[in-house]
C-alpha atoms as a PDB file:
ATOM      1  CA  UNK A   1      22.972  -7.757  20.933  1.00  0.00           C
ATOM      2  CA  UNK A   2      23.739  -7.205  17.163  1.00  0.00           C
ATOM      3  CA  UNK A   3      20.413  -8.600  16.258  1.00  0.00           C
ATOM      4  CA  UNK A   4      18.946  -5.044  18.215  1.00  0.00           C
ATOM      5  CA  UNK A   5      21.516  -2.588  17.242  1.00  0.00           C
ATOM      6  CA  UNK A   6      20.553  -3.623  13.341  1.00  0.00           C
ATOM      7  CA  UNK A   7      16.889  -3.821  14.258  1.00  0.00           C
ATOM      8  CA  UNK A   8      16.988  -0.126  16.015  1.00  0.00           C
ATOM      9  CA  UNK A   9      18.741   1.327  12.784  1.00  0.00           C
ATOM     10  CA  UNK A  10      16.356  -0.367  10.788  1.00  0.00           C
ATOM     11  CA  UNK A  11      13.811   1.082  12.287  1.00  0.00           C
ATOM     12  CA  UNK A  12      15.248   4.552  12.793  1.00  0.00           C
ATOM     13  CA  UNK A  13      15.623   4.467   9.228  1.00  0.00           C
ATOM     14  CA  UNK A  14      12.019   3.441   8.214  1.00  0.00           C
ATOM     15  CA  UNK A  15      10.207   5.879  10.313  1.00  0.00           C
ATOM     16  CA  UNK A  16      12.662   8.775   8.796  1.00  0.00           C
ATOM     17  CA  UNK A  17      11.819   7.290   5.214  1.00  0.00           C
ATOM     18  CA  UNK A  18       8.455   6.864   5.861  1.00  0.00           C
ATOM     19  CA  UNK A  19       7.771  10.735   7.477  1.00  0.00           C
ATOM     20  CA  UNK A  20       9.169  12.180   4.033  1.00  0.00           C
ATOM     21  CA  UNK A  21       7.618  10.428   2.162  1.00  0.00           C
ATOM     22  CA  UNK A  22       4.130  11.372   3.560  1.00  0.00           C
ATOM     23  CA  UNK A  23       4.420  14.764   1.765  1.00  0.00           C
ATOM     24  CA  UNK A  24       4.190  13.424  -1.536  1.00  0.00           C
ATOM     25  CA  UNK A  25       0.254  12.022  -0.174  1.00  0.00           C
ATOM     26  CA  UNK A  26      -0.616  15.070   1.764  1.00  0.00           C
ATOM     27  CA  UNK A  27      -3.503  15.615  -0.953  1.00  0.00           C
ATOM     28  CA  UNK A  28      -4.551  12.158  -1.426  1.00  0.00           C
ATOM     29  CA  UNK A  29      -6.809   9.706   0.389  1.00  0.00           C
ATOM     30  CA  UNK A  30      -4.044   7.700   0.727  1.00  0.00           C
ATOM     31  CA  UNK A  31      -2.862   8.760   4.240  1.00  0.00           C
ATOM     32  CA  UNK A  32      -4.740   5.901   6.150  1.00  0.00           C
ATOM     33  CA  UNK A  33      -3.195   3.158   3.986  1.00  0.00           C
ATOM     34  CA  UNK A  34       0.754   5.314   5.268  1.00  0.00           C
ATOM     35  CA  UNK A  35       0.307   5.646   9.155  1.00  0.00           C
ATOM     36  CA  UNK A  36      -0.784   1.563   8.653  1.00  0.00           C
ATOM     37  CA  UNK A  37       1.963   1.370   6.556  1.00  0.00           C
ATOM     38  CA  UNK A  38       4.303   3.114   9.351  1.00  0.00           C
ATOM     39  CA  UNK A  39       2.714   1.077  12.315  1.00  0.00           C
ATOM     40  CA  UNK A  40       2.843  -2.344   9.992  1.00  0.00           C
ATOM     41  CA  UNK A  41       6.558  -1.820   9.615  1.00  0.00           C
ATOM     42  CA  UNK A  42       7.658  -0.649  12.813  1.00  0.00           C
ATOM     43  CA  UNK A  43       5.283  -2.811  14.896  1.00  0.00           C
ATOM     44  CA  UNK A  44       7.124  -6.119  14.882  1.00  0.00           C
ATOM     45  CA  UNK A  45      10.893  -4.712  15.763  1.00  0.00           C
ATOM     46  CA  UNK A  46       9.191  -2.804  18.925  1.00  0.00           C
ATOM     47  CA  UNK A  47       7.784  -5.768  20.278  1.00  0.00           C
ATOM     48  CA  UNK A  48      11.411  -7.520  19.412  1.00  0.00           C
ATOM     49  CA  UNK A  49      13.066  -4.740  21.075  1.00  0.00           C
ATOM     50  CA  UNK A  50      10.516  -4.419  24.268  1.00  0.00           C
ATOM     51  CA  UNK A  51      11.167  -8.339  24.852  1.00  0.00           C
ATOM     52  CA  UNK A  52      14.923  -7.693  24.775  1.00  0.00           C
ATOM     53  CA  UNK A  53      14.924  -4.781  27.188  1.00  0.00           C
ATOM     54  CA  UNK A  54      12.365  -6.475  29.712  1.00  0.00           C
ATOM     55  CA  UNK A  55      14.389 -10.313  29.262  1.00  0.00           C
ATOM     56  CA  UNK A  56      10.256 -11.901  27.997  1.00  0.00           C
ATOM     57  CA  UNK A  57      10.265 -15.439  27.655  1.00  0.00           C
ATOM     58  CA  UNK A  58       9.823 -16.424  23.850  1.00  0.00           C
ATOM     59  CA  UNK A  59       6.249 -17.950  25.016  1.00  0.00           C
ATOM     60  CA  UNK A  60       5.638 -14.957  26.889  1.00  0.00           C
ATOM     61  CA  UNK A  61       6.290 -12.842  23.318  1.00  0.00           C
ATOM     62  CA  UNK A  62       4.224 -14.957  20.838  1.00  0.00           C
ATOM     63  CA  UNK A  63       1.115 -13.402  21.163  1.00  0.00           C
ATOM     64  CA  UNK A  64       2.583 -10.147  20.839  1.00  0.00           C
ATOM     65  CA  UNK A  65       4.514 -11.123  17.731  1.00  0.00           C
ATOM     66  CA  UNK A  66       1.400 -12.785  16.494  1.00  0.00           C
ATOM     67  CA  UNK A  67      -0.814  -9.626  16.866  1.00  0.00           C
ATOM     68  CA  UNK A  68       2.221  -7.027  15.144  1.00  0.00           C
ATOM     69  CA  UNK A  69       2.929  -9.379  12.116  1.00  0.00           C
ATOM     70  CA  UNK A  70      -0.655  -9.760  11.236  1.00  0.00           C
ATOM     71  CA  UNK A  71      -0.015  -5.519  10.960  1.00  0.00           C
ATOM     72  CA  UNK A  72       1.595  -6.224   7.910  1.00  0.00           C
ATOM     73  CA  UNK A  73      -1.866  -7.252   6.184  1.00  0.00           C
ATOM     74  CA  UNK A  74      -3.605  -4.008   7.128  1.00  0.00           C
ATOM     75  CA  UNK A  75      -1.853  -0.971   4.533  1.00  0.00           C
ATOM     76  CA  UNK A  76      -3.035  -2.868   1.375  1.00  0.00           C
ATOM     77  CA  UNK A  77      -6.325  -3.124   3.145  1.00  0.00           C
ATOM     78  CA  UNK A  78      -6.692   0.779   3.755  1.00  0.00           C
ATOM     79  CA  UNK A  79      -5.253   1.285   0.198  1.00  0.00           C
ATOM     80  CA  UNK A  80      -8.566  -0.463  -1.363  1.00  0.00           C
ATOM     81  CA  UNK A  81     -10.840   1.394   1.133  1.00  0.00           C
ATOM     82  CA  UNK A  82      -8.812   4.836  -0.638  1.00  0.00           C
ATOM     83  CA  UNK A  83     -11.664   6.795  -2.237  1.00  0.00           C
ATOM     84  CA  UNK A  84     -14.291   9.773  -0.830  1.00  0.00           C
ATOM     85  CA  UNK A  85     -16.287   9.083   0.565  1.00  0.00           C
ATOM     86  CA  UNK A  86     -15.622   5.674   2.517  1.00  0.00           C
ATOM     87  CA  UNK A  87     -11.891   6.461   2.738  1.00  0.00           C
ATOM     88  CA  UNK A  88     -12.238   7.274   6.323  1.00  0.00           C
ATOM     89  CA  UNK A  89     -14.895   5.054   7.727  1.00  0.00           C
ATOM     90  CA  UNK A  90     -12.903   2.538   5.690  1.00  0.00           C
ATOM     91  CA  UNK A  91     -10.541   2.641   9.041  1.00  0.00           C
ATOM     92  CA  UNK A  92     -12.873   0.796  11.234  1.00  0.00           C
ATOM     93  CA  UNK A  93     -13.060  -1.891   8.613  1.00  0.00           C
ATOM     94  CA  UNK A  94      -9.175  -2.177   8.615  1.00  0.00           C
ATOM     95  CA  UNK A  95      -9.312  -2.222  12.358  1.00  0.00           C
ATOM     96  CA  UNK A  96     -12.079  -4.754  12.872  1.00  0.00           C
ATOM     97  CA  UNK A  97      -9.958  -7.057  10.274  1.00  0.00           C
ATOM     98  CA  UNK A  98      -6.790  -7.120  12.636  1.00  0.00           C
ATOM     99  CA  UNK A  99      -8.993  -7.167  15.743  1.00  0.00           C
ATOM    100  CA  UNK A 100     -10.865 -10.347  14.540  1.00  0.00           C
ATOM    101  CA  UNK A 101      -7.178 -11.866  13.231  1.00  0.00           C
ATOM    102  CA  UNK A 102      -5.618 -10.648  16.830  1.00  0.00           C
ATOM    103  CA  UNK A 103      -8.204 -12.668  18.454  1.00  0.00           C
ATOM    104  CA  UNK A 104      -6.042 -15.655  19.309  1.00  0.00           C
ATOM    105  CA  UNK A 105      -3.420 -13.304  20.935  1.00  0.00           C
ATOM    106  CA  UNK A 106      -5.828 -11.662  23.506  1.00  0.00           C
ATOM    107  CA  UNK A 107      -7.211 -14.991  24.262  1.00  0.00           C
ATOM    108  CA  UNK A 108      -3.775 -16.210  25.263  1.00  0.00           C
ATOM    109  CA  UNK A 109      -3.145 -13.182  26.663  1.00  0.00           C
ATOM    110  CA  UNK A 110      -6.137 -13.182  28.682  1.00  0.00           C
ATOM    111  CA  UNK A 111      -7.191 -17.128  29.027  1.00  0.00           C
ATOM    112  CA  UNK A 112      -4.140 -18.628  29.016  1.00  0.00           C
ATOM    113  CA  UNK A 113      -1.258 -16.439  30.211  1.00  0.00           C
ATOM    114  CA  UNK A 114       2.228 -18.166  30.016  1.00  0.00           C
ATOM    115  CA  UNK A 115       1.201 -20.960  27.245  1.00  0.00           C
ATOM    116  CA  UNK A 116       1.691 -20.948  24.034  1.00  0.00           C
ATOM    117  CA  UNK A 117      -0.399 -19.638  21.021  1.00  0.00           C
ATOM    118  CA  UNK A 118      -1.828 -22.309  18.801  1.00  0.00           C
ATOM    119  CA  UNK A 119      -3.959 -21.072  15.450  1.00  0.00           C
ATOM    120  CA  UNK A 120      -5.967 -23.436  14.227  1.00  0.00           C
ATOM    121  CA  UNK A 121      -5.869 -24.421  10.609  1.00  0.00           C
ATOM    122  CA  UNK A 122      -8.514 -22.583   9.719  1.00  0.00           C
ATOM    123  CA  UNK A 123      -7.221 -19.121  10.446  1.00  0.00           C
ATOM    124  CA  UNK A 124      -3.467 -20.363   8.851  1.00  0.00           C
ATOM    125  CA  UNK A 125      -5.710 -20.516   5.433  1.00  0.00           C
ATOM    126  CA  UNK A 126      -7.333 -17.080   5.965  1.00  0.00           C
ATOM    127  CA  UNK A 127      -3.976 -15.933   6.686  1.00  0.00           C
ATOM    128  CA  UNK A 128      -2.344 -17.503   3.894  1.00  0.00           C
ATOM    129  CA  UNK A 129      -5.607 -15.756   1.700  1.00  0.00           C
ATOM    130  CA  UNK A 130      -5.039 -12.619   2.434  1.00  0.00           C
ATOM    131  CA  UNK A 131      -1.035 -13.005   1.910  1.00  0.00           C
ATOM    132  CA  UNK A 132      -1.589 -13.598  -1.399  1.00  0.00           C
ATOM    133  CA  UNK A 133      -3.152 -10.098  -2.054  1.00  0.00           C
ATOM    134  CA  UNK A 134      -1.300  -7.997   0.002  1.00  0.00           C
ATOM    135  CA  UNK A 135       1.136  -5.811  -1.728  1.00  0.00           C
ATOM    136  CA  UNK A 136       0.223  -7.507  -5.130  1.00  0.00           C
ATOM    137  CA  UNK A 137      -1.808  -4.622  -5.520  1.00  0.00           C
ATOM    138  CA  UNK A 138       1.547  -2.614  -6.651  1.00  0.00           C
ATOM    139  CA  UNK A 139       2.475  -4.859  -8.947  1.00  0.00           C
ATOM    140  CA  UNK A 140       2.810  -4.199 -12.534  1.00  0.00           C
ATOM    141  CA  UNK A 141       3.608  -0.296 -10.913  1.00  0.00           C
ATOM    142  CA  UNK A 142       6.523   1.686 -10.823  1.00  0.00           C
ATOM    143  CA  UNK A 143       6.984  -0.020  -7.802  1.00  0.00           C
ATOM    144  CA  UNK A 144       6.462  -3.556  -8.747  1.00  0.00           C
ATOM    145  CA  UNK A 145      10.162  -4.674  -7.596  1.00  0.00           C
ATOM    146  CA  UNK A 146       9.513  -2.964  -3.947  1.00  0.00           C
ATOM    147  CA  UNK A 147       5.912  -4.789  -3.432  1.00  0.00           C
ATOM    148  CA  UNK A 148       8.116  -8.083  -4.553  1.00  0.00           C
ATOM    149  CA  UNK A 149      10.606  -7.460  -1.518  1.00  0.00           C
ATOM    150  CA  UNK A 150       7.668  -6.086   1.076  1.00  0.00           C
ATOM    151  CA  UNK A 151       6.039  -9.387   0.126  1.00  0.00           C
ATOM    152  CA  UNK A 152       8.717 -10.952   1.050  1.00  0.00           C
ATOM    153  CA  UNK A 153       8.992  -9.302   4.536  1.00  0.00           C
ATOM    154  CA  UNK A 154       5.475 -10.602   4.538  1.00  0.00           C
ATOM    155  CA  UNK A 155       6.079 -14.175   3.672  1.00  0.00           C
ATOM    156  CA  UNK A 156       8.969 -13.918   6.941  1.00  0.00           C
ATOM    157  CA  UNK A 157       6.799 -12.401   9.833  1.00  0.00           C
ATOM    158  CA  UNK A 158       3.941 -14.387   9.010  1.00  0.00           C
ATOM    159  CA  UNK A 159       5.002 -17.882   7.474  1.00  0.00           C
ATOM    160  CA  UNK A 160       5.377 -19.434  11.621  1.00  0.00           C
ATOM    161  CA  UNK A 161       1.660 -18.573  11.650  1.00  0.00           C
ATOM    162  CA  UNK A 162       0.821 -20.714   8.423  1.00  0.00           C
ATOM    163  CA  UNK A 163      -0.914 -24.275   8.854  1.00  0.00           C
ATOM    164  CA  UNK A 164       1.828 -25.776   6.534  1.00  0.00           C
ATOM    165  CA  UNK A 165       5.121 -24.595   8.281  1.00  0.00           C
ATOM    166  CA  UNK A 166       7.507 -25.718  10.364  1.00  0.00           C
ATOM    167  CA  UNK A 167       9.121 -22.492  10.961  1.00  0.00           C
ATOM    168  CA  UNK A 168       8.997 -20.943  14.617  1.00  0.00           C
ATOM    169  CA  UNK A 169       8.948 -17.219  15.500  1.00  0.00           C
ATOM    170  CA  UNK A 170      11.912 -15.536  16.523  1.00  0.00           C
ATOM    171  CA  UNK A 171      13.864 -12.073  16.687  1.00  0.00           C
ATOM    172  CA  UNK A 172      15.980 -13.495  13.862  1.00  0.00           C
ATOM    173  CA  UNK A 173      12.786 -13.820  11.846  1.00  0.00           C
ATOM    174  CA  UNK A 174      11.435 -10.337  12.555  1.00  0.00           C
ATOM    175  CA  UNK A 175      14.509  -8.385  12.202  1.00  0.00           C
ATOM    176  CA  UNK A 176      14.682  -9.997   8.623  1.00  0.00           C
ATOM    177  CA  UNK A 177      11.691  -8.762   7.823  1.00  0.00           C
ATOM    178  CA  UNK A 178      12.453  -5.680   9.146  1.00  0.00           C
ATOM    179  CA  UNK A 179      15.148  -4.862   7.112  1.00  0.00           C
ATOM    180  CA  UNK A 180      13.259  -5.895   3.815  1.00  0.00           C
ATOM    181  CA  UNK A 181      10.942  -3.824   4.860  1.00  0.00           C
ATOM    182  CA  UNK A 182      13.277  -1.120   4.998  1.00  0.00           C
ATOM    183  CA  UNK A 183      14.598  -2.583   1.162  1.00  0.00           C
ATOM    184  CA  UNK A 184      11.044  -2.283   0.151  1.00  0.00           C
ATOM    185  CA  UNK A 185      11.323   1.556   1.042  1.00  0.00           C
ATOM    186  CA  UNK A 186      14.395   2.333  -0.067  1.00  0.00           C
ATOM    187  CA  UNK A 187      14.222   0.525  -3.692  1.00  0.00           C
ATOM    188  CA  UNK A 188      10.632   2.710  -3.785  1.00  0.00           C
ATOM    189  CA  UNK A 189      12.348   5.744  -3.111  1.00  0.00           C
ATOM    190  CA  UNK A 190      14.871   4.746  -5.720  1.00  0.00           C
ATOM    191  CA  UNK A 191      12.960   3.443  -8.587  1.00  0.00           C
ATOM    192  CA  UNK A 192      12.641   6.587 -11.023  1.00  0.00           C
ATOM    193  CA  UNK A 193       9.312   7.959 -12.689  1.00  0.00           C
ATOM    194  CA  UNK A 194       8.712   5.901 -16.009  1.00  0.00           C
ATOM    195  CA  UNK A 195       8.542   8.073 -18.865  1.00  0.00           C
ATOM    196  CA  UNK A 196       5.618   9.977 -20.013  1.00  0.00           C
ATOM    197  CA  UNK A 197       4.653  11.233 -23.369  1.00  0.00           C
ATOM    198  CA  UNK A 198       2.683  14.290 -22.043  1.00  0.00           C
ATOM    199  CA  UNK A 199       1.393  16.222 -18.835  1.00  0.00           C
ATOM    200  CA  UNK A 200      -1.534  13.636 -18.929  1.00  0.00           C
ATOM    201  CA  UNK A 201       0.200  10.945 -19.270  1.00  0.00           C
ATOM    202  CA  UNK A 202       2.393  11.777 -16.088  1.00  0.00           C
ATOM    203  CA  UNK A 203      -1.111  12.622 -14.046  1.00  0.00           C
ATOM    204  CA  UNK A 204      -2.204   9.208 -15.121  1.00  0.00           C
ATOM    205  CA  UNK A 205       1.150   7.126 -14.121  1.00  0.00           C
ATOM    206  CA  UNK A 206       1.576   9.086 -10.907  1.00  0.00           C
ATOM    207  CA  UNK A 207      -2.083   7.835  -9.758  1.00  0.00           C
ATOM    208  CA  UNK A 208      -1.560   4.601 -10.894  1.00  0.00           C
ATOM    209  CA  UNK A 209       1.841   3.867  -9.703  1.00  0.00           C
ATOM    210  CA  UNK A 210       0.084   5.556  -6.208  1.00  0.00           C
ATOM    211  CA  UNK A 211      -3.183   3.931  -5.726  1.00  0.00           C
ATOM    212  CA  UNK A 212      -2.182   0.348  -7.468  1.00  0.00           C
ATOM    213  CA  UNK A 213      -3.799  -1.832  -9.685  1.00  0.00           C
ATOM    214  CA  UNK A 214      -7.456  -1.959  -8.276  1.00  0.00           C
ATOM    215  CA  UNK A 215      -8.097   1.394  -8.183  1.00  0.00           C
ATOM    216  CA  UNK A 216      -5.779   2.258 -11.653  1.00  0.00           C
ATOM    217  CA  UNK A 217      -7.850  -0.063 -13.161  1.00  0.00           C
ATOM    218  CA  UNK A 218     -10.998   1.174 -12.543  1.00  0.00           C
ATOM    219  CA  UNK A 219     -10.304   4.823 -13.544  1.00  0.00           C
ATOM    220  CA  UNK A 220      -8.925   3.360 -16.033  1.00  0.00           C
ATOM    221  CA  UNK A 221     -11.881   1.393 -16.935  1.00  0.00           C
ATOM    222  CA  UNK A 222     -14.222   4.418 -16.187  1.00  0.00           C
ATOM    223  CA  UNK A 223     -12.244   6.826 -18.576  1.00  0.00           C
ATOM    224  CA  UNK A 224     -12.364   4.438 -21.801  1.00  0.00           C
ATOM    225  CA  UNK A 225     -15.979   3.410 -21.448  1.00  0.00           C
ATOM    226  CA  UNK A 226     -16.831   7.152 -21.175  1.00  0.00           C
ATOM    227  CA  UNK A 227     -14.484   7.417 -24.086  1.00  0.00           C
ATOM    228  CA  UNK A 228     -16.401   4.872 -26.529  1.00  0.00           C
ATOM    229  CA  UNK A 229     -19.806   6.391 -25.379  1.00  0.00           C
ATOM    230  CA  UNK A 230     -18.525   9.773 -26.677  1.00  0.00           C
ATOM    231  CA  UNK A 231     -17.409   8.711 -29.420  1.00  0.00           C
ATOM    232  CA  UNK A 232     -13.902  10.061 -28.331  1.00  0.00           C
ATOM    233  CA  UNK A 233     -10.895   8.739 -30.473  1.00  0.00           C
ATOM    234  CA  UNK A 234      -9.008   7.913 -27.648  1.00  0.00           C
ATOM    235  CA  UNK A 235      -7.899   4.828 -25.049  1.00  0.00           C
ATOM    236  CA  UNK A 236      -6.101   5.192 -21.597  1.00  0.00           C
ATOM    237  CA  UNK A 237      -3.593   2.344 -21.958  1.00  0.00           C
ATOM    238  CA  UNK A 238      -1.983   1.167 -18.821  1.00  0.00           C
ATOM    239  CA  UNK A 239       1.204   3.386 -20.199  1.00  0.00           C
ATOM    240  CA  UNK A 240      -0.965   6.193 -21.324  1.00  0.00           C
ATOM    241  CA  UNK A 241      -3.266   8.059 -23.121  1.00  0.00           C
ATOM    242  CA  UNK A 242      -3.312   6.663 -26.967  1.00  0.00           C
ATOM    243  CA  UNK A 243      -5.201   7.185 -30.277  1.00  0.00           C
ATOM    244  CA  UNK A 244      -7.578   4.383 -30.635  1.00  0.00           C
ATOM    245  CA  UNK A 245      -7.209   3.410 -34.008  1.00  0.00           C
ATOM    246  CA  UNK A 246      -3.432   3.573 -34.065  1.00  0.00           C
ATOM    247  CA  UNK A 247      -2.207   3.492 -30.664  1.00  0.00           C
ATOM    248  CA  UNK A 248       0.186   5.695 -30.920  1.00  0.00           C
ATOM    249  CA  UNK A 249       0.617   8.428 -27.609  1.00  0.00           C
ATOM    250  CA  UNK A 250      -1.271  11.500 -27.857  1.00  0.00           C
ATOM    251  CA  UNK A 251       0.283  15.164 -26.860  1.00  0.00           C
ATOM    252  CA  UNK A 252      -1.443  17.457 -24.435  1.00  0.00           C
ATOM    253  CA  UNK A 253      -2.839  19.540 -27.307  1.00  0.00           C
ATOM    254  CA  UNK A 254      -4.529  16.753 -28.754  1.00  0.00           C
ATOM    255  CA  UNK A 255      -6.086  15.861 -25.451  1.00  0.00           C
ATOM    256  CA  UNK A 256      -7.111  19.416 -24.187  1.00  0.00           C
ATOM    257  CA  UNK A 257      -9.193  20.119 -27.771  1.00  0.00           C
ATOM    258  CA  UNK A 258     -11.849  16.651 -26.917  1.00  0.00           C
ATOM    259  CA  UNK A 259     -15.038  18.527 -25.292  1.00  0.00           C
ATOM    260  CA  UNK A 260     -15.500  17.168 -21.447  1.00  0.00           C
ATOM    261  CA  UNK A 261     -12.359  14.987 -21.622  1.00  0.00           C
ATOM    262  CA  UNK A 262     -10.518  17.375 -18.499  1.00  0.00           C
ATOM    263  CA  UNK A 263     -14.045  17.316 -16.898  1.00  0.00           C
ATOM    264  CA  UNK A 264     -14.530  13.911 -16.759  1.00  0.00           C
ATOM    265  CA  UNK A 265     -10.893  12.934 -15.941  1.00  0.00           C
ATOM    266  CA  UNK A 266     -11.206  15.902 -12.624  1.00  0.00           C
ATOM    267  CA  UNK A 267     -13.887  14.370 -11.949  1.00  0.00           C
ATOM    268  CA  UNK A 268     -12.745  10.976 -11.057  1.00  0.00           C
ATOM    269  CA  UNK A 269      -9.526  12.259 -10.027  1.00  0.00           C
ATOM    270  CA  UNK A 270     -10.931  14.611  -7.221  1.00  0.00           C
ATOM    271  CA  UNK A 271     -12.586  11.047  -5.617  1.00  0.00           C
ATOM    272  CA  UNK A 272      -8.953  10.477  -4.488  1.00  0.00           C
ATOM    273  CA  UNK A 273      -6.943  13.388  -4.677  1.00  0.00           C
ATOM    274  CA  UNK A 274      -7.295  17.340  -3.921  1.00  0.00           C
ATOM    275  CA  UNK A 275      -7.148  20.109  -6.797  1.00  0.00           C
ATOM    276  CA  UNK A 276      -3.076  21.193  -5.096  1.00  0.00           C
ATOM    277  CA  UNK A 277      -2.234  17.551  -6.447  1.00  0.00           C
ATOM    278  CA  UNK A 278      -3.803  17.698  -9.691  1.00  0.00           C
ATOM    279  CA  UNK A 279      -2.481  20.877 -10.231  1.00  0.00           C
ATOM    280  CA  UNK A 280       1.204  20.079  -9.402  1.00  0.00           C
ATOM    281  CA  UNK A 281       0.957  17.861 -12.497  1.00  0.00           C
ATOM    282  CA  UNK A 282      -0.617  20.277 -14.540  1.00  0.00           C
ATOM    283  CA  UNK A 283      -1.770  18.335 -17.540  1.00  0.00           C
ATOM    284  CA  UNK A 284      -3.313  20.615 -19.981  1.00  0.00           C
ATOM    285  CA  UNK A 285      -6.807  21.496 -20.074  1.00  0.00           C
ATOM    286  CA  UNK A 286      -7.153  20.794 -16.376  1.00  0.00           C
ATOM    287  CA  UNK A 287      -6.047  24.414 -14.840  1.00  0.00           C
ATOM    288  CA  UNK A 288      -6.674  25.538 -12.209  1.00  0.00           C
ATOM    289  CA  UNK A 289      -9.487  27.728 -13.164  1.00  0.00           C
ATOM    290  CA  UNK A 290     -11.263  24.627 -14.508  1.00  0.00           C
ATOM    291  CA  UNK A 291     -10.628  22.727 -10.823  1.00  0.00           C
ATOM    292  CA  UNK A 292     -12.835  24.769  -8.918  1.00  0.00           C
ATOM    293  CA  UNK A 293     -16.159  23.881  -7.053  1.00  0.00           C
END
């Protein structure tokens, strides 16, 4: 009984957490990768919770466990599928990943009602796999502490489905995870902007600390070779924009004066985000006369 009243705040909680946050993405490609997010974390405690209230057998509940903790690999999935055009077609290839790793539930469900699920090996490794990029991809990010704990909540809902563990699904298990989930939220909402030396620098660490390491990496990428070809004196470091030969952080002025520099950076920037979030960061040169078309 304590077990649900914890796992019904928890969830209260993360759906109220999760709904205010999705203002701050509202002009980003990045609202797939938050209603998985919302359905991944919430997913688990309703099947818990829907067992409880109907008095289902634990054998009776495995599939359905089985088919809501797998949920928990789908946001970092969307979050690499987060650029225009693909960003919404990229849905079908997040749902065809869960469908194929839900298989084993509907087969029970279907073929063998009332017995329990068995995974064979072979899907505990591909399961294991794609653990071990899951919220990675926010590491080395502002929030590099909360992807820690949500891969923790990971490790708990899906470690009974692992070839090497001994560890059976339960409602103890899920509501644990459940309420690191709701850690992981909290300690994101929490963690405060790192510092940044000018208006570019904070349009840079927002989309990085956003989009995570694969895609910060290749604007990143894309913005220094584009750099060197120009012969611009200037490197995006992972902290910031910084004069090449010295490293030291460069102010807005110096950045708005390089010819093409705000074009190029729009550029890439409007593949993920709309000209209202650009704008609300406002780095210099990149007005929003210049954002138009």
């Amino acid at each position: 009984m304590l077990s649900s009243i914890v796992l019904c705040l928890a969830l209260v909680a993360i759906v109220l957490l999760l709904v205010r946050a999705r203002r701050k993405l509202i002009h980003t490609t990045l609202l797939p990768a938050w209603s998985w997010t919302l359905v991944a974390a919430v997913a688990p405690g309703c099947v818990e919770l829907a067992g409880y209230v109907n008095q289902a057998s634990q054998t009776s509940l495995e599939p359905w466990r089985y088919a809501a903790a797998i949920l928990s690999l789908c946001p970092v999935v969307a979050q690499l599928g987060a650029k225009r055009p693909q960003h919404q077609p990229w849905n079908f290839i997040v749902v065809s990943l869960w469908g194929v790793l839900a298989l084993p539930a509907l087969e029970n469900l279907v073929l063998q009602p009332g017995e329990a699920l068995i995974l064979s090996d072979a899907r505990g490794y591909f399961l294991a796999g794609l653990l071990l990029i899951g919220p990675g991809n926010l590491l080395a990010t502002r929030f590099t502490f909360a992807a820690l704990v949500a891969i923790a909540a990971q490790v708990v809902l899906l470690l009974p489905y692992l070839p090497f563990s001994s560890v059976q699904p339960s409602s103890f298990g899920v509501t644990t995870a459940t309420v690191m989930w709701l850690t992981a939220i909290l300690f994101a909402y929490v963690t405060p902007q790192p510092p940044a030396a000018s208006t570019w620098d904070r349009l840079w660490l927002d989309f990085r600390d956003q989009f995570g390491l694969l895609w910060g990496l290749r604007l990143q990428e894309r913005v220094n070779t584009t750099a060197e070809q120009s012969g611009w004196n200037i490197e995006l470091s992972w902290s910031g924009f910084v004069d090449r030969a010295e490293g030291k952080p460069l102010t807005d002025e110096q950045l708005s004066s390089i010819e093409n520099l705000p074009h190029n950076v729009r550029g890439l920037l409007r593949r993920f985000c709309t000209q209202e979030w650009i704008s609300e960061r406002q780095p210099s040169g990149l007005q929003s006369d210049d954002l138009q078309a």
